[in-house]
N, C-alpha and C. Protein backbone atom coordinates (compact mmCIF):
# COMPACT_ATOMS: atom_id res chain seq x y z
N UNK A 1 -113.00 36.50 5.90
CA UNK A 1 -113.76 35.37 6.40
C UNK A 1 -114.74 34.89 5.33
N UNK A 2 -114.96 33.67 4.81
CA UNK A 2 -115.54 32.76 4.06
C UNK A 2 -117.08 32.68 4.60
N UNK A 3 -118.20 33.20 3.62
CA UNK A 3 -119.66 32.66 4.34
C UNK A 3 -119.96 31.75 3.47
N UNK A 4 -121.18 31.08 3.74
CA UNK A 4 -121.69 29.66 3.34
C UNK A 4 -121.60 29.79 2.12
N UNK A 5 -121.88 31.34 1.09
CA UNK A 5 -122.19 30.73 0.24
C UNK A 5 -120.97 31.35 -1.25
N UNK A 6 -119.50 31.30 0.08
CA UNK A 6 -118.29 31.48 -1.04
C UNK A 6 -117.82 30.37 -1.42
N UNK A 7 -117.11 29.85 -2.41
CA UNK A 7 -116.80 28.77 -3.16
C UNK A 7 -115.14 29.20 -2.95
N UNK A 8 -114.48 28.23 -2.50
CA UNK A 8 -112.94 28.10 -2.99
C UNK A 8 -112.49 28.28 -4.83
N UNK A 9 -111.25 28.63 -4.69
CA UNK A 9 -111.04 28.26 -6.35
C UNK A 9 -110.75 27.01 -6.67
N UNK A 10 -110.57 26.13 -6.16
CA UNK A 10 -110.02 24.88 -5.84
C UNK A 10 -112.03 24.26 -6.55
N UNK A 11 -112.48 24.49 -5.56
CA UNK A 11 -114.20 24.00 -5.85
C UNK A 11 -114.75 24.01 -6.65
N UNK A 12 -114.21 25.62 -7.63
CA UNK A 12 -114.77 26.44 -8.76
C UNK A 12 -114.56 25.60 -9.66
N UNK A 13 -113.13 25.64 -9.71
CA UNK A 13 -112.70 24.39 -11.12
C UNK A 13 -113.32 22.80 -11.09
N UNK A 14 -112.93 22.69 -10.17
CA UNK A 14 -113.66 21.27 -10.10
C UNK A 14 -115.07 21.30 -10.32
N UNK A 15 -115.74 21.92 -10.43
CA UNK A 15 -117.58 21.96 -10.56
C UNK A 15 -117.69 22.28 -11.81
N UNK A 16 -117.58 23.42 -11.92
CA UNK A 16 -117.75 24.27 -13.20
C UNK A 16 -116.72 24.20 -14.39
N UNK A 17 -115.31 23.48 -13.99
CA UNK A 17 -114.24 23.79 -15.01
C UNK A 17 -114.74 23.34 -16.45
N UNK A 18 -115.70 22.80 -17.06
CA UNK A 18 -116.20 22.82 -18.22
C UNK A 18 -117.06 24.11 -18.63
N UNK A 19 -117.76 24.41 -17.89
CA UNK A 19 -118.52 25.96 -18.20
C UNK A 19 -117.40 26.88 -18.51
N UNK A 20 -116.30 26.86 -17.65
CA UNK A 20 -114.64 27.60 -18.15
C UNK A 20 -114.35 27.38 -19.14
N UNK A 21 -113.99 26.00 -19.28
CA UNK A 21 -113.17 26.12 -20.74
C UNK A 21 -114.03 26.22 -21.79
N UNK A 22 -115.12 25.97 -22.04
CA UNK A 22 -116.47 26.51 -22.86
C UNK A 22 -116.19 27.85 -23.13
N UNK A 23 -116.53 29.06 -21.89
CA UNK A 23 -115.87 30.27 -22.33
C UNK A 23 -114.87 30.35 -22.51
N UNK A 24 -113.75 30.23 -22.48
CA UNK A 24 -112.42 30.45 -22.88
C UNK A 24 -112.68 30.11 -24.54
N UNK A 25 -112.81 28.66 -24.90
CA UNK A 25 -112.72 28.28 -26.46
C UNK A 25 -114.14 29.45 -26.82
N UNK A 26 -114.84 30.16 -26.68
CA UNK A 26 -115.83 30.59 -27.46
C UNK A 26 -115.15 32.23 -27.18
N UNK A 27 -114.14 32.41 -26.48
CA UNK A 27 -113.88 33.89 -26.55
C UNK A 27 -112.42 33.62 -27.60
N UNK A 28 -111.39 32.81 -27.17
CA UNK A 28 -110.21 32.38 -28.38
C UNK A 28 -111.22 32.79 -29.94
N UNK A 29 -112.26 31.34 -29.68
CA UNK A 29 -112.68 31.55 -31.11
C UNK A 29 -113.56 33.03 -31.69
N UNK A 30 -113.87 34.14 -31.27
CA UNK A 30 -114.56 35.05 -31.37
C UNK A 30 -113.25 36.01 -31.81
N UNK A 31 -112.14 35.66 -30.81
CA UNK A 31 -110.96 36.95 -30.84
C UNK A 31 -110.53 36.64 -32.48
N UNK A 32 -110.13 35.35 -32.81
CA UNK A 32 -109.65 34.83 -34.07
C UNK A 32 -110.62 35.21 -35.16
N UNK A 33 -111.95 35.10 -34.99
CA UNK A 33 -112.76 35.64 -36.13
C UNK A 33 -112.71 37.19 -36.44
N UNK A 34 -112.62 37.44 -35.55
CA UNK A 34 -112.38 39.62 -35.59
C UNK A 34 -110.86 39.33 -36.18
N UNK A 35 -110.26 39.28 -35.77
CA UNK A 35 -108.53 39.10 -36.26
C UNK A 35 -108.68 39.20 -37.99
N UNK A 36 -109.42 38.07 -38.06
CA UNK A 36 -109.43 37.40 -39.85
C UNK A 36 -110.60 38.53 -40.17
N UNK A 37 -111.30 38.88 -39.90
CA UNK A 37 -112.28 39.54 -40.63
C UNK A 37 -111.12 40.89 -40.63
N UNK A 38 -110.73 41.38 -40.16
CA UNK A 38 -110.02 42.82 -39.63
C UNK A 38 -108.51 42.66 -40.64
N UNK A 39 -108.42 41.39 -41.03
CA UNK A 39 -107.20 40.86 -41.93
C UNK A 39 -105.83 41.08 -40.88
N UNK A 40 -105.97 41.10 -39.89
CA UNK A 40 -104.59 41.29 -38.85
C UNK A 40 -104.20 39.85 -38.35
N UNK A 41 -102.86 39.64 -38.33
CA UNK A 41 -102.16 38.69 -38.09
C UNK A 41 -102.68 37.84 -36.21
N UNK A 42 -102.28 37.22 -35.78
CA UNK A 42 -102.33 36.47 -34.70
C UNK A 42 -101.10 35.99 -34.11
N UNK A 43 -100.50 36.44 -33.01
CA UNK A 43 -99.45 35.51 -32.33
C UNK A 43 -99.59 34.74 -31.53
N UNK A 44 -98.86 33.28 -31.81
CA UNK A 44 -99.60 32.02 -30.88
C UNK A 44 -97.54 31.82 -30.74
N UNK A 45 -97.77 30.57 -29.93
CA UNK A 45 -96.30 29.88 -29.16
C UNK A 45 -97.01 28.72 -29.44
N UNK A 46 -96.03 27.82 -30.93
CA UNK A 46 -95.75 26.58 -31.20
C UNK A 46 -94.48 26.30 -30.41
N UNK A 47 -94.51 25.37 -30.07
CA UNK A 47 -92.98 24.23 -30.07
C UNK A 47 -92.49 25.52 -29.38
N UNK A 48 -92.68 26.04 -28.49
CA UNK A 48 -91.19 27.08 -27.77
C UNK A 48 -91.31 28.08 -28.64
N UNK A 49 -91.65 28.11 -29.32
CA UNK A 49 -91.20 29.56 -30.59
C UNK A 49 -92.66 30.25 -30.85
N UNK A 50 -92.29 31.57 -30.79
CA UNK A 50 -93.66 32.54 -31.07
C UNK A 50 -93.61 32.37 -33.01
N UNK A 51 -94.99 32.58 -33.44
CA UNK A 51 -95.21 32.34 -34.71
C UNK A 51 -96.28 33.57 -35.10
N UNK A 52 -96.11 34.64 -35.68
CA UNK A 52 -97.19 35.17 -36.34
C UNK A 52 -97.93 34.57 -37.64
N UNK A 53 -99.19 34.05 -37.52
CA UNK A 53 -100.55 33.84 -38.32
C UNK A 53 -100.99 34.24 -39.09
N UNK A 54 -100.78 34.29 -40.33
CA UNK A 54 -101.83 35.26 -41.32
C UNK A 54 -103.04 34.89 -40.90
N UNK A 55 -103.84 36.00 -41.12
CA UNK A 55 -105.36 35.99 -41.13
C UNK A 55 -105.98 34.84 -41.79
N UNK A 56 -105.43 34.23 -43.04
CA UNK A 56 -106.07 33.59 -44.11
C UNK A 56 -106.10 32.04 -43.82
N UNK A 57 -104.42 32.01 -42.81
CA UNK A 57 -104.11 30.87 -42.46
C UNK A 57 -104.89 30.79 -41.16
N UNK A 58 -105.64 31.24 -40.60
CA UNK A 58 -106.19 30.75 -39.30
C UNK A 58 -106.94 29.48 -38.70
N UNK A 59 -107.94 29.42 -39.92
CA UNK A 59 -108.87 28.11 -39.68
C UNK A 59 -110.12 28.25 -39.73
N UNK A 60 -110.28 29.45 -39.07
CA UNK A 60 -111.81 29.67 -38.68
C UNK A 60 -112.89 29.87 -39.43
């Protein structure tokens, strides 16, 4: 049972979905900086196809 002061997920996103994707891009970008500092590769999915990343090539 739902009290006054539970939020749907439906609600969540719609209110807050910028505070979300804020964390999301600041944890991506944190995971990618340890990666490159640590010199370990990254797997992402371009175009349908998985691609391992050199560290060097990352961006960050």
């Amino acid at each position: 049972m739902k009290t006054d002061t539970q939020k749907d997920t439906n609600c969540i996103l719609v209110e807050d979905g910028g505070l979300i994707d804020k964390a999301l891009e600041e944890g991506v970008r944190k995971a990618m900086l340890q990666h490159k500092k640590d010199g370990l590769p990254v797997v992402v999915e371009r175009d349908g196809k998985i691609e391992w990343v050199k560290p060097e090539d990352l961006g960050y």
